[in-house]
Protein backbone atom coordinates (compact mmCIF):
# COMPACT_ATOMS: atom_id res chain seq x y z
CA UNK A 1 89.94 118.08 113.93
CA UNK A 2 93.17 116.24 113.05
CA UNK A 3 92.27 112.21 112.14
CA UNK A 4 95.30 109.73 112.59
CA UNK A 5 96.16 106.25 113.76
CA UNK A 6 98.36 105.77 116.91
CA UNK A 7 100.07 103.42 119.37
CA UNK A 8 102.74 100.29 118.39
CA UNK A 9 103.49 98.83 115.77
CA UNK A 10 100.58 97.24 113.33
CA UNK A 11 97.57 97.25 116.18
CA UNK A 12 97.00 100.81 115.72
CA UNK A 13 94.42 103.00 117.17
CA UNK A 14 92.06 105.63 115.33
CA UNK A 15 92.11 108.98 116.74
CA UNK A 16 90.34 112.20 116.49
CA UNK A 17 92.11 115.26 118.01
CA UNK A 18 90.48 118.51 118.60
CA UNK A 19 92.66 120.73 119.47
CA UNK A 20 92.40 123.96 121.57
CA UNK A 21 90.62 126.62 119.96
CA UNK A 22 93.08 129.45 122.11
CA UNK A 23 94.51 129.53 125.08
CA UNK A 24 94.72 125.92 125.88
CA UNK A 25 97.55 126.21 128.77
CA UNK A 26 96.89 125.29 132.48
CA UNK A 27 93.38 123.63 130.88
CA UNK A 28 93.24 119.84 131.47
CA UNK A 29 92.81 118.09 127.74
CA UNK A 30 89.98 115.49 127.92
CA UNK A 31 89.64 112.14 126.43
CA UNK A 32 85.89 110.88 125.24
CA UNK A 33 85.63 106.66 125.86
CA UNK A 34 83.49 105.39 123.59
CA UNK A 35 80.57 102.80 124.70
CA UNK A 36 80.97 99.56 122.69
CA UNK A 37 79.15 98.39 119.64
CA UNK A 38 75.63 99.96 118.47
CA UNK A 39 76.03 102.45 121.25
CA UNK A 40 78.67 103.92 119.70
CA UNK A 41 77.37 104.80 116.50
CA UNK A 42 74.37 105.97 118.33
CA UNK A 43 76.52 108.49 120.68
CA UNK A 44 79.18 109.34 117.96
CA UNK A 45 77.15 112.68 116.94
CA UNK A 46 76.69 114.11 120.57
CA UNK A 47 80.27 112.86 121.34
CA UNK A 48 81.52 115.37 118.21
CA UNK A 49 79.45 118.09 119.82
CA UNK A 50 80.86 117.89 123.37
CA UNK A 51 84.55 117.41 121.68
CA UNK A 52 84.11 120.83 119.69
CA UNK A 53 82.28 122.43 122.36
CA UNK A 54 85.54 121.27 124.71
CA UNK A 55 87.75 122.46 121.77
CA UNK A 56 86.09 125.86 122.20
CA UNK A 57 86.31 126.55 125.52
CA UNK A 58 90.44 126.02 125.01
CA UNK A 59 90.79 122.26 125.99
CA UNK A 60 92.40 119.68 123.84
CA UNK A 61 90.41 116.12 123.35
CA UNK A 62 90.65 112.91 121.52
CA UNK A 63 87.90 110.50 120.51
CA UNK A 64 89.51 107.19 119.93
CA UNK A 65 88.33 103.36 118.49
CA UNK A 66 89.56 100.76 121.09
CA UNK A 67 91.51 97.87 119.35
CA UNK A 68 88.99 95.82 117.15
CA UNK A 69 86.48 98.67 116.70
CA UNK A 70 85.34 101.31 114.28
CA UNK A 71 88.97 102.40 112.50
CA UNK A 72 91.64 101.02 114.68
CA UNK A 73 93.17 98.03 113.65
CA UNK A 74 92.69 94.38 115.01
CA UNK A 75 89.60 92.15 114.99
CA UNK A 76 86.62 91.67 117.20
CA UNK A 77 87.38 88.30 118.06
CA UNK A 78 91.01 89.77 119.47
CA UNK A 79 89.88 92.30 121.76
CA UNK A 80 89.52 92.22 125.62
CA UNK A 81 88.23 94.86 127.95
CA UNK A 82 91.77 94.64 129.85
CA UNK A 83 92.91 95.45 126.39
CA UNK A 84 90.56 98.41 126.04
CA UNK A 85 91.63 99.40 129.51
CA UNK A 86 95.20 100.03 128.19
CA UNK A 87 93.89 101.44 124.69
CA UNK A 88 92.67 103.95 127.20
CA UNK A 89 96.09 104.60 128.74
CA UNK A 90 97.41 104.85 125.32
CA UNK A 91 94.94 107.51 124.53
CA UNK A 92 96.01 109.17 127.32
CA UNK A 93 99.44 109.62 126.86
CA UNK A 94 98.88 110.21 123.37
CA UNK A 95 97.13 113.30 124.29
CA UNK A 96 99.20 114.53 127.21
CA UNK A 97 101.79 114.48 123.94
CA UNK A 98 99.48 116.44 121.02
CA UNK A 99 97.97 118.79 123.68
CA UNK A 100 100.89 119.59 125.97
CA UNK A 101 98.74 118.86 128.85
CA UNK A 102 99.84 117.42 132.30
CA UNK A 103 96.55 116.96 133.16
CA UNK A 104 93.71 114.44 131.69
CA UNK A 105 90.43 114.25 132.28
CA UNK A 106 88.45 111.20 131.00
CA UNK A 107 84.82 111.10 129.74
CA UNK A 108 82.95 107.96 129.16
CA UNK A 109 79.20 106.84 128.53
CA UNK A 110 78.04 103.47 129.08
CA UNK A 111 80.85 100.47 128.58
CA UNK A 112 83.28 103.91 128.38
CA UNK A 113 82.53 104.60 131.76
């Protein structure tokens, strides 16, 4: 699992890629979406299992914060769901770009969904 921050400028994103164990080509790569506040810390465990279990089976993911949460940058009091909407897309090219994948597949519990 590589950890890094991603996306423009200062109001950067956490991420957590897992990459593909082996033969990750012609799998989709999947991105995990987060529910919001105690939810998250309470799914954060099972969402690391599914990720490496993903990772196994020779898909690429990435867990992400949205903007004001967890790691990534910004303040509570800043975010938006329309802005969570395009962390999402922002996730999503970022992994199409660390996985090599054409193909995305997103995964979300709760506000995620």
């Amino acid at each position: 699992m590589d950890c890094f921050h991603f996306g423009h400028g200062s109001e950067k994103l956490y991420g957590a890629f897992s990459p593909p164990a082996s033969g990750g080509e012609g799998r989709p790569a999947v991105v995990l979406c987060y529910p919001f506040g105690q939810e998250q810390n309470r799914c954060h465990m099972a969402f690391r299992q599914l990720a490496n279990l993903i990772s196994r089976e020779g898909g690429g993911v990435l867990r992400f914060d949205y903007f004001g949460t967890g790691d990534s940058s910004g303040a509570m009091k800043d975010a938006s769901f329309s802005r969570w909407v395009e962390d999402t897309r922002l996730a999503v090219e970022e992994l199409k770009a660390l996985a090599g994948a054409s193909r995305v597949s997103l995964v979300g519990l709760r506000l995620g969904a």
